[in-house]
PDB file of N, CA and C in Angstrom:
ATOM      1  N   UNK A   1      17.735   0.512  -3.613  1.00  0.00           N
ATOM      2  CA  UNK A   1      18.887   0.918  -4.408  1.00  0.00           C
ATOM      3  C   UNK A   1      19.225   2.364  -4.062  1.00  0.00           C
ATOM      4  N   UNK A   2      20.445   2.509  -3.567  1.00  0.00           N
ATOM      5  CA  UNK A   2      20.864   4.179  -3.486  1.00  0.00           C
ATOM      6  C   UNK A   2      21.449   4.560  -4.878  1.00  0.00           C
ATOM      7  N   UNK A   3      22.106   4.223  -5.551  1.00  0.00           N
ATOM      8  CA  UNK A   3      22.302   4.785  -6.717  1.00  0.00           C
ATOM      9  C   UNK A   3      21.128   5.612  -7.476  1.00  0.00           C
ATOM     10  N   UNK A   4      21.425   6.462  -7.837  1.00  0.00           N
ATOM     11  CA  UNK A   4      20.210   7.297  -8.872  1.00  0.00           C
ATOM     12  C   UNK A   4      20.395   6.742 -10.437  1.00  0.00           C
ATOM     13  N   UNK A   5      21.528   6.439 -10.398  1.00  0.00           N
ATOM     14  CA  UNK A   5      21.293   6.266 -12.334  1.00  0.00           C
ATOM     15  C   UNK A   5      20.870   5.106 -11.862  1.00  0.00           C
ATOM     16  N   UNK A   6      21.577   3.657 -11.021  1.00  0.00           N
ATOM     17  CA  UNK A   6      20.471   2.471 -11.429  1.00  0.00           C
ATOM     18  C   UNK A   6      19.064   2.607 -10.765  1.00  0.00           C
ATOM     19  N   UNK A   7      18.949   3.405  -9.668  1.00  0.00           N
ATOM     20  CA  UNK A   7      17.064   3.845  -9.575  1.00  0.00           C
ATOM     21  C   UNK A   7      16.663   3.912 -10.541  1.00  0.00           C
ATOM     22  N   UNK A   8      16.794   5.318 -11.953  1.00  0.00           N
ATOM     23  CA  UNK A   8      16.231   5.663 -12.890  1.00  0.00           C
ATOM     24  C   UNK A   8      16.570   4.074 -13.626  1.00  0.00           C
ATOM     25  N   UNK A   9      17.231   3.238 -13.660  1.00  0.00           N
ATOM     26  CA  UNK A   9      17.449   2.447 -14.581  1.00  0.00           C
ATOM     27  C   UNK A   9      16.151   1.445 -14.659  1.00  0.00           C
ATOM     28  N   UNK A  10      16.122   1.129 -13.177  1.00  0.00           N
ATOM     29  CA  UNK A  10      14.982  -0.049 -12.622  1.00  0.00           C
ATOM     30  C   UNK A  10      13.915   0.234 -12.735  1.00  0.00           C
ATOM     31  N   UNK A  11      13.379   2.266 -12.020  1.00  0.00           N
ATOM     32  CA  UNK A  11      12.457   2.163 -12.233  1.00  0.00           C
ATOM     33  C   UNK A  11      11.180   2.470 -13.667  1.00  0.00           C
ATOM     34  N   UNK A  12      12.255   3.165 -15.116  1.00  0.00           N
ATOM     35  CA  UNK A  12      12.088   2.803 -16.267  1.00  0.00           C
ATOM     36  C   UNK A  12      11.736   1.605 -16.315  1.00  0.00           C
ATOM     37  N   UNK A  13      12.673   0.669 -16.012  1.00  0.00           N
ATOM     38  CA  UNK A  13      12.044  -0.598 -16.671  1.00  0.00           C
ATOM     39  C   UNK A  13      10.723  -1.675 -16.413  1.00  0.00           C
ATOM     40  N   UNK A  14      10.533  -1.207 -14.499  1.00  0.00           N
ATOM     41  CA  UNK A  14       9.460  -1.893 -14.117  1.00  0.00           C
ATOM     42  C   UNK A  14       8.143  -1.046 -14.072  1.00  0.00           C
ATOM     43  N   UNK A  15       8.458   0.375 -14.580  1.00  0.00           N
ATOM     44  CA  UNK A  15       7.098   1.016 -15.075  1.00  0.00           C
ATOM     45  C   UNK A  15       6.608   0.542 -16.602  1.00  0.00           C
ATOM     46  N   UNK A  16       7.837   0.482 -17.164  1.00  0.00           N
ATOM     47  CA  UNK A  16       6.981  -0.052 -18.757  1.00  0.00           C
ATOM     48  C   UNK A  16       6.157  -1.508 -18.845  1.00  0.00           C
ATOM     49  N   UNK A  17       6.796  -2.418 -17.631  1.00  0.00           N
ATOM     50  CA  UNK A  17       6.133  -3.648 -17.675  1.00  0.00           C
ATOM     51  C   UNK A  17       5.057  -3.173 -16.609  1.00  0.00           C
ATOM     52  N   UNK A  18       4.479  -2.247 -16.229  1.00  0.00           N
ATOM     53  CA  UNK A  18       2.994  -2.012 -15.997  1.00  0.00           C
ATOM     54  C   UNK A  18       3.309  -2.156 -14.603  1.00  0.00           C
ATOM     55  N   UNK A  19       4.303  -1.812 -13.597  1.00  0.00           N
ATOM     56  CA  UNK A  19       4.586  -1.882 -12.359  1.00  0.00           C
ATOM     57  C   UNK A  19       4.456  -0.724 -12.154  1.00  0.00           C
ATOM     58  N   UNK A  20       3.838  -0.534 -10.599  1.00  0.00           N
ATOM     59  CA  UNK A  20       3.904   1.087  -9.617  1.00  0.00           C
ATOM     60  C   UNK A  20       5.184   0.551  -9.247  1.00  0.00           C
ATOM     61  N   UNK A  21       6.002   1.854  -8.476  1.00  0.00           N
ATOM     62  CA  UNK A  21       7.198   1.840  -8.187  1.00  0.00           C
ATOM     63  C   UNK A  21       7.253   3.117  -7.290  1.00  0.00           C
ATOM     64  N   UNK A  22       7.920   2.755  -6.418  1.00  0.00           N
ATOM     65  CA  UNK A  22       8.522   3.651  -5.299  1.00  0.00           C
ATOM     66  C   UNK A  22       9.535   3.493  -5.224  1.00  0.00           C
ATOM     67  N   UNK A  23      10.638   4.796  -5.097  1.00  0.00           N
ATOM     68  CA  UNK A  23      12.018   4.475  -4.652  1.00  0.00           C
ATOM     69  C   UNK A  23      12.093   5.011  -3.092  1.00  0.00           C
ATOM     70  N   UNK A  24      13.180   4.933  -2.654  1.00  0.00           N
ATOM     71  CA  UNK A  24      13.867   4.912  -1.447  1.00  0.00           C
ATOM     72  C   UNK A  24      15.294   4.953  -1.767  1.00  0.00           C
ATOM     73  N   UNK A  25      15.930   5.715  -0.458  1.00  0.00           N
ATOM     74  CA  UNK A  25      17.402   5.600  -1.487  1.00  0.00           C
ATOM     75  C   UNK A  25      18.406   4.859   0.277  1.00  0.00           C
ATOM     76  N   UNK A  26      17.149   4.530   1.084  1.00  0.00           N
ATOM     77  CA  UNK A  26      18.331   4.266   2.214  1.00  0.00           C
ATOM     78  C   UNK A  26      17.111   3.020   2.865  1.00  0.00           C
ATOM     79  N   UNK A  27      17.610   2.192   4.066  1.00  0.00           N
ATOM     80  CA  UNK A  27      16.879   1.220   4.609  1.00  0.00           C
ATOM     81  C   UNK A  27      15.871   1.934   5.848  1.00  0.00           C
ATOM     82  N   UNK A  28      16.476   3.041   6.261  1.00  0.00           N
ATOM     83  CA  UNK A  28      14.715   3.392   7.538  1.00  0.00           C
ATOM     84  C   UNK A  28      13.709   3.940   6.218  1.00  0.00           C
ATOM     85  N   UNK A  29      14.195   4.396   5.408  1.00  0.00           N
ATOM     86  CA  UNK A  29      12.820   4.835   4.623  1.00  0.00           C
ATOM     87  C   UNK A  29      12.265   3.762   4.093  1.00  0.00           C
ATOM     88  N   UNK A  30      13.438   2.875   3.869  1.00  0.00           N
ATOM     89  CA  UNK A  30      12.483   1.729   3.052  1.00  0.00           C
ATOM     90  C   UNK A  30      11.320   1.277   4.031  1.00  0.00           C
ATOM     91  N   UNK A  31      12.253   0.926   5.530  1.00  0.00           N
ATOM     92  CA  UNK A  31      10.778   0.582   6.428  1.00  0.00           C
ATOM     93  C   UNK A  31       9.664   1.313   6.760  1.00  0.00           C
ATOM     94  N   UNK A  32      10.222   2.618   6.471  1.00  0.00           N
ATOM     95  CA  UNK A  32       9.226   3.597   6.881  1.00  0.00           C
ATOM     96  C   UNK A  32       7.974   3.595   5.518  1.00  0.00           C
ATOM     97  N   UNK A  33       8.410   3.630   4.252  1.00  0.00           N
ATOM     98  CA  UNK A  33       7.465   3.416   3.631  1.00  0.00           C
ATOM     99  C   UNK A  33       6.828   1.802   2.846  1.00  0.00           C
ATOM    100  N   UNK A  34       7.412   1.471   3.535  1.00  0.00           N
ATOM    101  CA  UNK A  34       6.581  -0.471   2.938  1.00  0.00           C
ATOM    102  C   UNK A  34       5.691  -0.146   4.541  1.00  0.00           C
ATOM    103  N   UNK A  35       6.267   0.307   5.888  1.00  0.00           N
ATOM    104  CA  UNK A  35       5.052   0.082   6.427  1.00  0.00           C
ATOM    105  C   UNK A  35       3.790   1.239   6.924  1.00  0.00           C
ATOM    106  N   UNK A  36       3.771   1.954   6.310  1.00  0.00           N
ATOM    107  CA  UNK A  36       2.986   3.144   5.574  1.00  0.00           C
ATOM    108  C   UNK A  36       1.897   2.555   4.379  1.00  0.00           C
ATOM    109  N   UNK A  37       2.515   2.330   3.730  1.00  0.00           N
ATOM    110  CA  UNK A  37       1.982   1.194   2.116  1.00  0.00           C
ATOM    111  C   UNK A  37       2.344  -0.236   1.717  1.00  0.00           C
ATOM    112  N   UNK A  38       2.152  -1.183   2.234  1.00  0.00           N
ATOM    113  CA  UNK A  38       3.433  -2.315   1.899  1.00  0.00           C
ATOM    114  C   UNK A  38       2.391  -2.669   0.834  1.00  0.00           C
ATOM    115  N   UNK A  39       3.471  -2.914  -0.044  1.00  0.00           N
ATOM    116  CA  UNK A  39       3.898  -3.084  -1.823  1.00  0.00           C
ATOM    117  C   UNK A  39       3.566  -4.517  -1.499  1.00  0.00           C
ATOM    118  N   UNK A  40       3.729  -5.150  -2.816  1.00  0.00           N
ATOM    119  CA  UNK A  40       3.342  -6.467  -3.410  1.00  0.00           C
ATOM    120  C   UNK A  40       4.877  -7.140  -3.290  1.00  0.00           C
ATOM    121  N   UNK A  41       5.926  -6.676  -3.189  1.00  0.00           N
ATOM    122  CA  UNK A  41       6.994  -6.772  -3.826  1.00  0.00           C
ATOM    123  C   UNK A  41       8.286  -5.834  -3.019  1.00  0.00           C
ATOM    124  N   UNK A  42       8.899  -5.910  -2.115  1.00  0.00           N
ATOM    125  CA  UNK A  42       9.887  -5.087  -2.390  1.00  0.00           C
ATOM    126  C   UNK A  42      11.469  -5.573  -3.202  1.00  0.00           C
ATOM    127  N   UNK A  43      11.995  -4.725  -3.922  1.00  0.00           N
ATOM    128  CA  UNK A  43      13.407  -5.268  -4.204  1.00  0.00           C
ATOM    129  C   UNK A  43      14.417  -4.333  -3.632  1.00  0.00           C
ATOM    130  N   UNK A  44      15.612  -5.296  -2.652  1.00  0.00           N
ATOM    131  CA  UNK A  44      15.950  -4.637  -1.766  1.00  0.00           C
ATOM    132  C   UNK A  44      17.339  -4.341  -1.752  1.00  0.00           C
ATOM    133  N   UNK A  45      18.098  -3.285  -2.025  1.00  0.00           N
ATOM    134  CA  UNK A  45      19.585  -3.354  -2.005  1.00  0.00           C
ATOM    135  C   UNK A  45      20.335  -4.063  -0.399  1.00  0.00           C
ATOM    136  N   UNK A  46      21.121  -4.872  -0.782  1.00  0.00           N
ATOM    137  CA  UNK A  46      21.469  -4.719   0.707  1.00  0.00           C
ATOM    138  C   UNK A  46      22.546  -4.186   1.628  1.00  0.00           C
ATOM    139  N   UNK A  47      23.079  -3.153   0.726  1.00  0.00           N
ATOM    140  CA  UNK A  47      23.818  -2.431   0.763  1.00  0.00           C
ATOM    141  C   UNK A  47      23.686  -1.312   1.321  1.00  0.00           C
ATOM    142  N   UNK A  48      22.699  -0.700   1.670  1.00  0.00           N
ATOM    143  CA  UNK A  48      21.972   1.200   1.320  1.00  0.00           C
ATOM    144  C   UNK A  48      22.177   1.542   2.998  1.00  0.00           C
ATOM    145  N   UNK A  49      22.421   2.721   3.058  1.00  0.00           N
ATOM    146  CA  UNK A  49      22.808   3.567   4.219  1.00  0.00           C
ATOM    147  C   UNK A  49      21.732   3.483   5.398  1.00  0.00           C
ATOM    148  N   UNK A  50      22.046   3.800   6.618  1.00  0.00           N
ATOM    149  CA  UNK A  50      21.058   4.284   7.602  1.00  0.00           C
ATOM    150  C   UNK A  50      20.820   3.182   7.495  1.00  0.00           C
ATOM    151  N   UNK A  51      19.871   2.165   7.004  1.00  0.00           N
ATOM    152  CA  UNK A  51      20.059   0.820   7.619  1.00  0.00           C
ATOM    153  C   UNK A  51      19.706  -0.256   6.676  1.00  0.00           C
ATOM    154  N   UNK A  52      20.991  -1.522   7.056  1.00  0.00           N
ATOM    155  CA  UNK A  52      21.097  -2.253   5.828  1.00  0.00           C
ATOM    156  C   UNK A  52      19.684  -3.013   5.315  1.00  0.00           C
ATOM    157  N   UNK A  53      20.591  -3.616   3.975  1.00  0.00           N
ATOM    158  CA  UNK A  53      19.192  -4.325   3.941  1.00  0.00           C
ATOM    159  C   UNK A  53      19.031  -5.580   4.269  1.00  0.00           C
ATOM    160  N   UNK A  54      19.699  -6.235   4.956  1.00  0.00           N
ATOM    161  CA  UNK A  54      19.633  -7.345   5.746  1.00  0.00           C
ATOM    162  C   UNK A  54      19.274  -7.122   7.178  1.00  0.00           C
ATOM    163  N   UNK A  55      19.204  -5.942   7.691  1.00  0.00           N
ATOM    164  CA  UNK A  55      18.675  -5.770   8.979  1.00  0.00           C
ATOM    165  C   UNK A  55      16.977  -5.421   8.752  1.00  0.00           C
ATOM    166  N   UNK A  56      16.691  -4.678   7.092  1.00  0.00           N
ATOM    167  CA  UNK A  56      15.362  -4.414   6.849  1.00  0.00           C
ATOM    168  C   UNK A  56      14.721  -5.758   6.561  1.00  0.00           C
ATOM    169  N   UNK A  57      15.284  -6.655   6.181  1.00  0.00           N
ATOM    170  CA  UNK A  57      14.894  -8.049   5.833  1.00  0.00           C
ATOM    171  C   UNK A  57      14.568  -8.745   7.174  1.00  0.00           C
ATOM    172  N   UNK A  58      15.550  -8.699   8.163  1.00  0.00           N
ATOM    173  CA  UNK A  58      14.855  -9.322   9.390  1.00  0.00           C
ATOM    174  C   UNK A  58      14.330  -8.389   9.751  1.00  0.00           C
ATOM    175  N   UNK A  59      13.971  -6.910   9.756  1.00  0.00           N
ATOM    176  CA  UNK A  59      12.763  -6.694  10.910  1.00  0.00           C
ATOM    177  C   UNK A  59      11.917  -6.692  10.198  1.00  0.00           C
ATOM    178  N   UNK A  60      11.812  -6.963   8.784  1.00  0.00           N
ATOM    179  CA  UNK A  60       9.703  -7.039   8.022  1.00  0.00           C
ATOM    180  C   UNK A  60       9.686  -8.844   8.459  1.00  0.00           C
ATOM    181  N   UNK A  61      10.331  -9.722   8.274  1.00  0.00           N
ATOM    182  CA  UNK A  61      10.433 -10.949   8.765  1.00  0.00           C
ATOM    183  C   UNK A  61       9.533 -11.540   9.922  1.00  0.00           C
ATOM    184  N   UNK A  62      10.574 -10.297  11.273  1.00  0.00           N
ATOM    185  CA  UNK A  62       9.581 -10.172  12.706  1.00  0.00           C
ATOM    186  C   UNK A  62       8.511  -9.631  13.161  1.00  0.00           C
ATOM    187  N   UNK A  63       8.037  -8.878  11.849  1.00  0.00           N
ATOM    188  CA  UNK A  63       7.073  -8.200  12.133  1.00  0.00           C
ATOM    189  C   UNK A  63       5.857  -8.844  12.662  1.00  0.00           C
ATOM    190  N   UNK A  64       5.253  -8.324  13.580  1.00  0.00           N
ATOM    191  CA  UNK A  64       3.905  -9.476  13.988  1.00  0.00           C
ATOM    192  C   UNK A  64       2.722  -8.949  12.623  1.00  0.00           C
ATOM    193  N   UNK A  65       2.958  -8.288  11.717  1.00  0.00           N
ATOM    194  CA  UNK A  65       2.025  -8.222  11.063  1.00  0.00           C
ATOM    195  C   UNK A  65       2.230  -9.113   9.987  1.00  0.00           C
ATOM    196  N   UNK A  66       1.032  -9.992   9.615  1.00  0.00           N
ATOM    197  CA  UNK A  66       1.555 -11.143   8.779  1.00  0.00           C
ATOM    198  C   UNK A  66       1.411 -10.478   7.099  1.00  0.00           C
ATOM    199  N   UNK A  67       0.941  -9.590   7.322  1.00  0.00           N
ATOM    200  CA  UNK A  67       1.275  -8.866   5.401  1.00  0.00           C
ATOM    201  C   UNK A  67       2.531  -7.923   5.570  1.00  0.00           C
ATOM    202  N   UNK A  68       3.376  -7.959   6.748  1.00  0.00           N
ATOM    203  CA  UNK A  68       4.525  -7.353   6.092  1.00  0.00           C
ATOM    204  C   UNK A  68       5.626  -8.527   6.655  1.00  0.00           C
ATOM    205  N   UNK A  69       5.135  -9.778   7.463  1.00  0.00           N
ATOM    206  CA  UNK A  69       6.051 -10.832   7.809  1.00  0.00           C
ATOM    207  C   UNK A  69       6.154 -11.670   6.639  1.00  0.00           C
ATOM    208  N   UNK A  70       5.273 -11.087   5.807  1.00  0.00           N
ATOM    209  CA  UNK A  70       5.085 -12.410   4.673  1.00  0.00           C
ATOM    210  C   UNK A  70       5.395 -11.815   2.989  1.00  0.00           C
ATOM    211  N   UNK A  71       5.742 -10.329   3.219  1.00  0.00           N
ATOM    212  CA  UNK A  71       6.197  -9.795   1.788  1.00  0.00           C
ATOM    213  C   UNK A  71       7.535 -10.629   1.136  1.00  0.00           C
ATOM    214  N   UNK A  72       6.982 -10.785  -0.818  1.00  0.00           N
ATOM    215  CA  UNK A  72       8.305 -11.254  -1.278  1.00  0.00           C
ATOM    216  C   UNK A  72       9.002  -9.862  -1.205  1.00  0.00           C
ATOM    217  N   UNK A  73      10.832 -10.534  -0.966  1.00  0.00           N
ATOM    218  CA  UNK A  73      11.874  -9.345  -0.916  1.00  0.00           C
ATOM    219  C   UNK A  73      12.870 -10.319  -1.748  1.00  0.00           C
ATOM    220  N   UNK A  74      12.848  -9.504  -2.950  1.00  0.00           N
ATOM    221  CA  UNK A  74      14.268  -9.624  -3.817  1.00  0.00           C
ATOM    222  C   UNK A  74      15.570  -8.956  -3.517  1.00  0.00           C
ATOM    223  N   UNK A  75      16.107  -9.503  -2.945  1.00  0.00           N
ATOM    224  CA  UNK A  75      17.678  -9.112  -2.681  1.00  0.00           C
ATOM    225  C   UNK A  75      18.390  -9.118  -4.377  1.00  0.00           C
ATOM    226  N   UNK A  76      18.612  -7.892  -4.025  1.00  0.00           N
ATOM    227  CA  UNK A  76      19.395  -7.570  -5.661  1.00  0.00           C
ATOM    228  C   UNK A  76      20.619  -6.221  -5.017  1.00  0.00           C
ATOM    229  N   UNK A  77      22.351  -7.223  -5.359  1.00  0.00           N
ATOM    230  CA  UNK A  77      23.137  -6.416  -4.400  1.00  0.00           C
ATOM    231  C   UNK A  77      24.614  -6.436  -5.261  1.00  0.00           C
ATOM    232  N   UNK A  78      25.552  -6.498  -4.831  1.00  0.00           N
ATOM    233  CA  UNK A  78      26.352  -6.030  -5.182  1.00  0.00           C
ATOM    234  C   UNK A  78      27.288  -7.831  -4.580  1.00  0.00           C
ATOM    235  N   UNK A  79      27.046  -8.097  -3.438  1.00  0.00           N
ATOM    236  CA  UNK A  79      27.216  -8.866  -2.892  1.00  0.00           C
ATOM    237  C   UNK A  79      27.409 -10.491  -3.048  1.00  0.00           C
ATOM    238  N   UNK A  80      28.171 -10.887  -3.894  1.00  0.00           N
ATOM    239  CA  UNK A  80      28.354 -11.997  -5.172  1.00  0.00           C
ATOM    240  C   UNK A  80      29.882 -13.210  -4.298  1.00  0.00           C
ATOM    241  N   UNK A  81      29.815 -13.050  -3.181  1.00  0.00           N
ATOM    242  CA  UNK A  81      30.880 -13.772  -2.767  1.00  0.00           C
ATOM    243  C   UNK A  81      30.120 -15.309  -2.488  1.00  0.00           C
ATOM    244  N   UNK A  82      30.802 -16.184  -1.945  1.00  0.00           N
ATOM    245  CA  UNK A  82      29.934 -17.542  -1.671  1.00  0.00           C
ATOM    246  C   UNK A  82      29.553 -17.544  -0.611  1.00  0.00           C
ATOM    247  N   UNK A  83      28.306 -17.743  -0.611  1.00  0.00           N
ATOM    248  CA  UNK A  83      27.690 -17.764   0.681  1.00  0.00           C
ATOM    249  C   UNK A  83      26.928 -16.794   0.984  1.00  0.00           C
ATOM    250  N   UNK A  84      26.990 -15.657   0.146  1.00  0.00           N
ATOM    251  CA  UNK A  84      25.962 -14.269   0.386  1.00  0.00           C
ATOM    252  C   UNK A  84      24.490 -14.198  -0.541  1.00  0.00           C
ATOM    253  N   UNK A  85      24.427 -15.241  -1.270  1.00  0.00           N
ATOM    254  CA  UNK A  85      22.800 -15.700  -1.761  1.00  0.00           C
ATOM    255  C   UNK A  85      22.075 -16.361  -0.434  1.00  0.00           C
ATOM    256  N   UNK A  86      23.230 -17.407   0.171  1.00  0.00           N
ATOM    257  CA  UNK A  86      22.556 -17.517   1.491  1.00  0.00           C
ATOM    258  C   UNK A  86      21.984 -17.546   2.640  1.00  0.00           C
ATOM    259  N   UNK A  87      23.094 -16.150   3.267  1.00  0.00           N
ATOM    260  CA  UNK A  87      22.657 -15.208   3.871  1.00  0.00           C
ATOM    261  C   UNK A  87      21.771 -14.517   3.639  1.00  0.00           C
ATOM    262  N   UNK A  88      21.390 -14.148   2.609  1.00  0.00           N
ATOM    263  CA  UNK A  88      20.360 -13.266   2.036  1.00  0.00           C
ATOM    264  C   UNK A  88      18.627 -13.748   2.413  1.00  0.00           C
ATOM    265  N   UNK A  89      18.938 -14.977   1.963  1.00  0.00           N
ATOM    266  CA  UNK A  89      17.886 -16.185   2.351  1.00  0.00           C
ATOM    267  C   UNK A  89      17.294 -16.075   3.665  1.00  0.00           C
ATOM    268  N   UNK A  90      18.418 -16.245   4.146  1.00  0.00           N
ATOM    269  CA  UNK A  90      18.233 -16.786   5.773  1.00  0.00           C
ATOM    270  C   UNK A  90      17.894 -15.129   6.463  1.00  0.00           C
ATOM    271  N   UNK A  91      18.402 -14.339   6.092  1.00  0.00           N
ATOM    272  CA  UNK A  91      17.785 -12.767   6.601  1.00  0.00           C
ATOM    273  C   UNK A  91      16.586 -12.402   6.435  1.00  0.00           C
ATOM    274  N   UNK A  92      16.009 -13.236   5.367  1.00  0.00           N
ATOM    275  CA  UNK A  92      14.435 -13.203   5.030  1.00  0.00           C
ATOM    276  C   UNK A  92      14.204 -12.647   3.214  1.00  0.00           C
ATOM    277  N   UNK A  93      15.091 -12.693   3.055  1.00  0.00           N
ATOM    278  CA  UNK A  93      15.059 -12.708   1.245  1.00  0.00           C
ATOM    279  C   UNK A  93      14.638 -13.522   1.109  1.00  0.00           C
ATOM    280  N   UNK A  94      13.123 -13.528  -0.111  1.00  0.00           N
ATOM    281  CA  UNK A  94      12.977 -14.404  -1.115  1.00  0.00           C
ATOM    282  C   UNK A  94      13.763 -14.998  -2.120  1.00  0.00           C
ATOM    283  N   UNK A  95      14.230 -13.745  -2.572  1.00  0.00           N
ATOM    284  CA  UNK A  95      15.050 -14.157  -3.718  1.00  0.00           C
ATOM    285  C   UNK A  95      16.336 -13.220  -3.767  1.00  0.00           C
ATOM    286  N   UNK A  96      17.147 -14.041  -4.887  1.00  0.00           N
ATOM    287  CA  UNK A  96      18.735 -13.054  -4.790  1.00  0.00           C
ATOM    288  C   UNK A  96      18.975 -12.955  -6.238  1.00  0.00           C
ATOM    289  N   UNK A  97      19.228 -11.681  -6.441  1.00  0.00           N
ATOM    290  CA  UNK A  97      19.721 -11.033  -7.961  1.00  0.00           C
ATOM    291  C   UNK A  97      21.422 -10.790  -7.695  1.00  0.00           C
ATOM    292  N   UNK A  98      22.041 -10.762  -8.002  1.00  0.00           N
ATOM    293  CA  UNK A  98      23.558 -10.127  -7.588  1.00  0.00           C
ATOM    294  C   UNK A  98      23.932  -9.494  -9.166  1.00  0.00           C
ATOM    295  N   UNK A  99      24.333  -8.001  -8.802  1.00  0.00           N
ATOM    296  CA  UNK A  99      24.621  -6.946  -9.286  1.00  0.00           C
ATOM    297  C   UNK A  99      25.694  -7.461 -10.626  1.00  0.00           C
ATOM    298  N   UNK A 100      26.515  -6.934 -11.548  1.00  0.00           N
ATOM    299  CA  UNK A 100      24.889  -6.075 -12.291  1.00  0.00           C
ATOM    300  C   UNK A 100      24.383  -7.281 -13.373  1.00  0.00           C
ATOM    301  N   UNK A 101      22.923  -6.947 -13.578  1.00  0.00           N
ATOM    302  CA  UNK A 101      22.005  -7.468 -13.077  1.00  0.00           C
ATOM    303  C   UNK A 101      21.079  -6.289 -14.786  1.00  0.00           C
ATOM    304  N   UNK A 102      20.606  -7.509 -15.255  1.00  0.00           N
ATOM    305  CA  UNK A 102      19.776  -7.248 -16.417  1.00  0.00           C
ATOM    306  C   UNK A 102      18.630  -6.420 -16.671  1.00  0.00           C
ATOM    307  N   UNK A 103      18.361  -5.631 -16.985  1.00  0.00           N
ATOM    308  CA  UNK A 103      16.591  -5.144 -16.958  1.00  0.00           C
ATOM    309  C   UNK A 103      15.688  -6.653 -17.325  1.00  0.00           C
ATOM    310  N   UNK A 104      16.159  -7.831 -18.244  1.00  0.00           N
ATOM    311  CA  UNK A 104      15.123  -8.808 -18.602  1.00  0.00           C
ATOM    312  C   UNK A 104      15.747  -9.477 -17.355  1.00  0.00           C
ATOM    313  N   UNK A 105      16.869  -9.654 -16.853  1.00  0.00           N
ATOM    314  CA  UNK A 105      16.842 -10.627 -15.733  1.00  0.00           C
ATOM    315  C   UNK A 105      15.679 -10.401 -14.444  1.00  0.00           C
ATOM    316  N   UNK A 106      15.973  -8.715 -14.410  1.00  0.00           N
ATOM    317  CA  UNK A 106      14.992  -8.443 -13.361  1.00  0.00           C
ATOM    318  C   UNK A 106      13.885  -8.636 -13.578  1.00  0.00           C
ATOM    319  N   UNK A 107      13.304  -8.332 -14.483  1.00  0.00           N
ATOM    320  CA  UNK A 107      11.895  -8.439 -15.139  1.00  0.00           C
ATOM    321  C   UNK A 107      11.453 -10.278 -15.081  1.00  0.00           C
ATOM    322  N   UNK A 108      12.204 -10.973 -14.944  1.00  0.00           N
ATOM    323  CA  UNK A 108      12.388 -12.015 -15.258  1.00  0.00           C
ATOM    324  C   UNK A 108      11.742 -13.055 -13.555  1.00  0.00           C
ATOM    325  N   UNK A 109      13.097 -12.267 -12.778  1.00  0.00           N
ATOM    326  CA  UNK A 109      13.140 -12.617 -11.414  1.00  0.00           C
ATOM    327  C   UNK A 109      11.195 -11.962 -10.890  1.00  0.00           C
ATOM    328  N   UNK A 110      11.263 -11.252 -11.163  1.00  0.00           N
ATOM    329  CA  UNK A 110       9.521  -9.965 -10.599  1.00  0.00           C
ATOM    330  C   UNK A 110       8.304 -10.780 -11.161  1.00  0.00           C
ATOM    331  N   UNK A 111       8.777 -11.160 -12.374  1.00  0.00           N
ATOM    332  CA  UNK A 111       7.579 -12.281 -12.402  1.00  0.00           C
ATOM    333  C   UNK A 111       7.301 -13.306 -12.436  1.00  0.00           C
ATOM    334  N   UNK A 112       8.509 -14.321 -12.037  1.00  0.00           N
ATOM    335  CA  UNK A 112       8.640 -15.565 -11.055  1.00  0.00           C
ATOM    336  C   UNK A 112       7.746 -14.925  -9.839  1.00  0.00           C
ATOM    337  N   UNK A 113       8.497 -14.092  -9.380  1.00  0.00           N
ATOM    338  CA  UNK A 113       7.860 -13.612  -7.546  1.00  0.00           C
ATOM    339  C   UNK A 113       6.340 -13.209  -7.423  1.00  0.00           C
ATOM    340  N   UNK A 114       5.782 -12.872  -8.216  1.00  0.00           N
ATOM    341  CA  UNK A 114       4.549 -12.448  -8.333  1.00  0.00           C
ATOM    342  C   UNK A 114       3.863 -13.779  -8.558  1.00  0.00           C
ATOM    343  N   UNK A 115       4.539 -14.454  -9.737  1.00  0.00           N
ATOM    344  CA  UNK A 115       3.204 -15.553 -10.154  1.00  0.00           C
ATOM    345  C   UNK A 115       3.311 -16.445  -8.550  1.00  0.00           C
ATOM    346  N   UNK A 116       4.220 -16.545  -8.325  1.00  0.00           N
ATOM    347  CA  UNK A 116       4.173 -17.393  -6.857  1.00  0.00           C
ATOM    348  C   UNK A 116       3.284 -17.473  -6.017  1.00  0.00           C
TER     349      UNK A 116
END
């Protein structure tokens, strides 16, 4: 997510449900830090600067490392036309949130993905 108020929004809400949280506000950092630390979880704008998040979705996808070829990625975007849950999919999203988008929905979607 590049936005700062919905950063602060998300990451309020997935610290009170007992989540670590890292932000990023663009897609090389995101790769740069999931593969530095890769998380349990990323949720991924696919929108964010420097590089999208459908290009960060296929390269953790290709990765030959199978704990970052195999991370869940929640696509949560702005991106609500027909056919862009699918794309999302097929780029290597687990899952698709489309903007805006609940603190219980999210909370909701994070622990579907986890219990999985």
């Amino acid at each position: 997510e590049d936005n700062p108020h919905n950063q602060e929004i998300f990451r309020k809400t997935l610290i009170h449900q007992q989540h670590e949280v890292t932000l990023v506000d663009n897609g090389e950092a995101a790769l740069e830090q999931i593969r530095r630390n890769p998380p349990e979880l990323v949720i991924l704008d696919l929108s964010i600067p420097k590089i999208d998040g459908w290009t960060v979705a296929r390269t953790l996808r290709s990765d030959p490392s199978p704990t970052l070829s195999s991370l869940k990625i929640l696509a949560l975007t702005a991106h609500a036309m027909k056919g862009d849950r699918e794309r999302a999919l097929e780029a290597g999203c687990t899952a698709y949130l489309s903007k805006p988008v609940s603190p219980r929905q999210l909370v909701r979607q994070i622990q579907d993905l986890l219990a999985a």
